[in-house]
C-alpha atoms as a PDB file:
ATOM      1  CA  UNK A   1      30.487 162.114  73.317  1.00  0.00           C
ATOM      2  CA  UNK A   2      31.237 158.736  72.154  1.00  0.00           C
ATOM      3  CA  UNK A   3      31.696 159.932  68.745  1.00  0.00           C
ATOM      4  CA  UNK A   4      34.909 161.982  70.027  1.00  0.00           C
ATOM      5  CA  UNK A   5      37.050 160.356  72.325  1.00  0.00           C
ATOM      6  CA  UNK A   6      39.408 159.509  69.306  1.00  0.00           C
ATOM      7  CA  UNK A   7      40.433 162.839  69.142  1.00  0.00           C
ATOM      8  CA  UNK A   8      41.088 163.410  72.643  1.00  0.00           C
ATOM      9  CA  UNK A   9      43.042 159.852  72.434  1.00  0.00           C
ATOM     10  CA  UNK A  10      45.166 161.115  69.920  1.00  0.00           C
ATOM     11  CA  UNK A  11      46.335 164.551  71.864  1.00  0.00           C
ATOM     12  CA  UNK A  12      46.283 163.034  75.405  1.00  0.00           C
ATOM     13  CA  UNK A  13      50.159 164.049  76.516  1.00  0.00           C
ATOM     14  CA  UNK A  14      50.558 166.345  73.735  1.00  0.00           C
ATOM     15  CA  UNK A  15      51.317 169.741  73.234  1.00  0.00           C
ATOM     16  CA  UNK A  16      49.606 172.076  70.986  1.00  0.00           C
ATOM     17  CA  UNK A  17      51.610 173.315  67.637  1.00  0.00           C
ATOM     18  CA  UNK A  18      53.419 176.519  68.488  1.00  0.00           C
ATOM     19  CA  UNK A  19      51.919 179.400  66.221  1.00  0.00           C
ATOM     20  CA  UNK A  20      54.883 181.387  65.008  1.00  0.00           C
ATOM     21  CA  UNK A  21      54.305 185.481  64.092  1.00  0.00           C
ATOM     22  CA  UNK A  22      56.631 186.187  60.909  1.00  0.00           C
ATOM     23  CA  UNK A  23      57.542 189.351  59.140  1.00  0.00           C
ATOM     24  CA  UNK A  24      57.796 189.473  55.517  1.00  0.00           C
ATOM     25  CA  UNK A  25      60.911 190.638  54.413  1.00  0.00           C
ATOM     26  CA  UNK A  26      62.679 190.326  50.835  1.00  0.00           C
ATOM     27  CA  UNK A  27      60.652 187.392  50.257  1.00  0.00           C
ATOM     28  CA  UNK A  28      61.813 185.681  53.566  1.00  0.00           C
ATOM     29  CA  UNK A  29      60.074 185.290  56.566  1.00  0.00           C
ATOM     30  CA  UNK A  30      61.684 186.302  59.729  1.00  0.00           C
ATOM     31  CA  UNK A  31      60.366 185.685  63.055  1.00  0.00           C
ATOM     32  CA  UNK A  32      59.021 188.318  64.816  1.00  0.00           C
ATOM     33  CA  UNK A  33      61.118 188.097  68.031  1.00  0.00           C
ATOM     34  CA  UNK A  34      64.121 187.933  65.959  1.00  0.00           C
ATOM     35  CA  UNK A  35      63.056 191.250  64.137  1.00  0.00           C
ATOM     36  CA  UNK A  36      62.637 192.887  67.185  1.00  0.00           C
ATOM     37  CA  UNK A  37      65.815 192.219  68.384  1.00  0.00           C
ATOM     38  CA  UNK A  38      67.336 193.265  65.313  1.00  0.00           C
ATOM     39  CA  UNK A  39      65.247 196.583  64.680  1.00  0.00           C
ATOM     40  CA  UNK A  40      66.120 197.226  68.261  1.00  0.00           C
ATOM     41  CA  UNK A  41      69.983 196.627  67.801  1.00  0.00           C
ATOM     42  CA  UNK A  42      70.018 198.632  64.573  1.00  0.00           C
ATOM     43  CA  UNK A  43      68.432 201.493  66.743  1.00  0.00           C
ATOM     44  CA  UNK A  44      70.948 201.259  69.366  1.00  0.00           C
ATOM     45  CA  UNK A  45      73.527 201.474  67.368  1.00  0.00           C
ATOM     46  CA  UNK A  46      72.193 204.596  65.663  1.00  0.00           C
ATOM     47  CA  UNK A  47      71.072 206.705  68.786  1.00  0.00           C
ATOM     48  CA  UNK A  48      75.196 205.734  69.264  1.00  0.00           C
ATOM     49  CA  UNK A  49      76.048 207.229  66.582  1.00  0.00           C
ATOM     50  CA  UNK A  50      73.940 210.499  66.901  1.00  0.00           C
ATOM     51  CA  UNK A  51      75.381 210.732  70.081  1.00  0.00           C
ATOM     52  CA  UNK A  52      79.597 210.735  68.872  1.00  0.00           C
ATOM     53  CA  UNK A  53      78.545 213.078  66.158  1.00  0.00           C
ATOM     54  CA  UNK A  54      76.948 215.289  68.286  1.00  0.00           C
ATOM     55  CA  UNK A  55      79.920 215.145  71.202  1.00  0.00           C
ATOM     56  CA  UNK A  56      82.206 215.603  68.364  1.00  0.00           C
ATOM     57  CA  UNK A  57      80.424 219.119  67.405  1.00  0.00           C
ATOM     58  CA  UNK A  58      80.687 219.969  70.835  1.00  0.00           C
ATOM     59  CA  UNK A  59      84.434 219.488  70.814  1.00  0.00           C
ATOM     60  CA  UNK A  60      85.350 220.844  67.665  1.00  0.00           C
ATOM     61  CA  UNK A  61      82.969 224.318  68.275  1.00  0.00           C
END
C-alpha cells in the first residue's frame, strides 16, 4: 500500500475530469446536451409549422 499513497496524495481534494459525450457533426464536435436542445428546438419549431399549415387548410376549405 506503501507503494501508492502518492497517487492518492496527488488527488486528495480533487475532482475527477468531467467526461464530455460529443456528436460529430461537419467535422465539429458538438456536445451532446447542446444537440439535444437544438434537435429538440428544430422539432418544435416544425410540429409549429405543420400545425399553421394545417389550420390554414382548414380555413381556406
Amino acid at each position: 500500500m506503501s507503494d501508492n499513497t502518492y497517487i492518492t496524495k496527488d488527488y486528495i481534494g480533487k475532482d475527477t475530469p468531467k467526461i464530455i459525450d460529443a456528436v460529430r457533426f461537419n467535422n465539429r464536435y458538438i456536445d451532446s446536451d447542446t444537440f439535444k436542445e437544438k434537435a429538440a428546438g428544430i422539432i418544435s419549431g416544425l410540429m409549429i409549422l405543420a400545425g399553421i399549415v394545417a389550420f390554414s387548410f382548414l380555413i381556406l376549405t
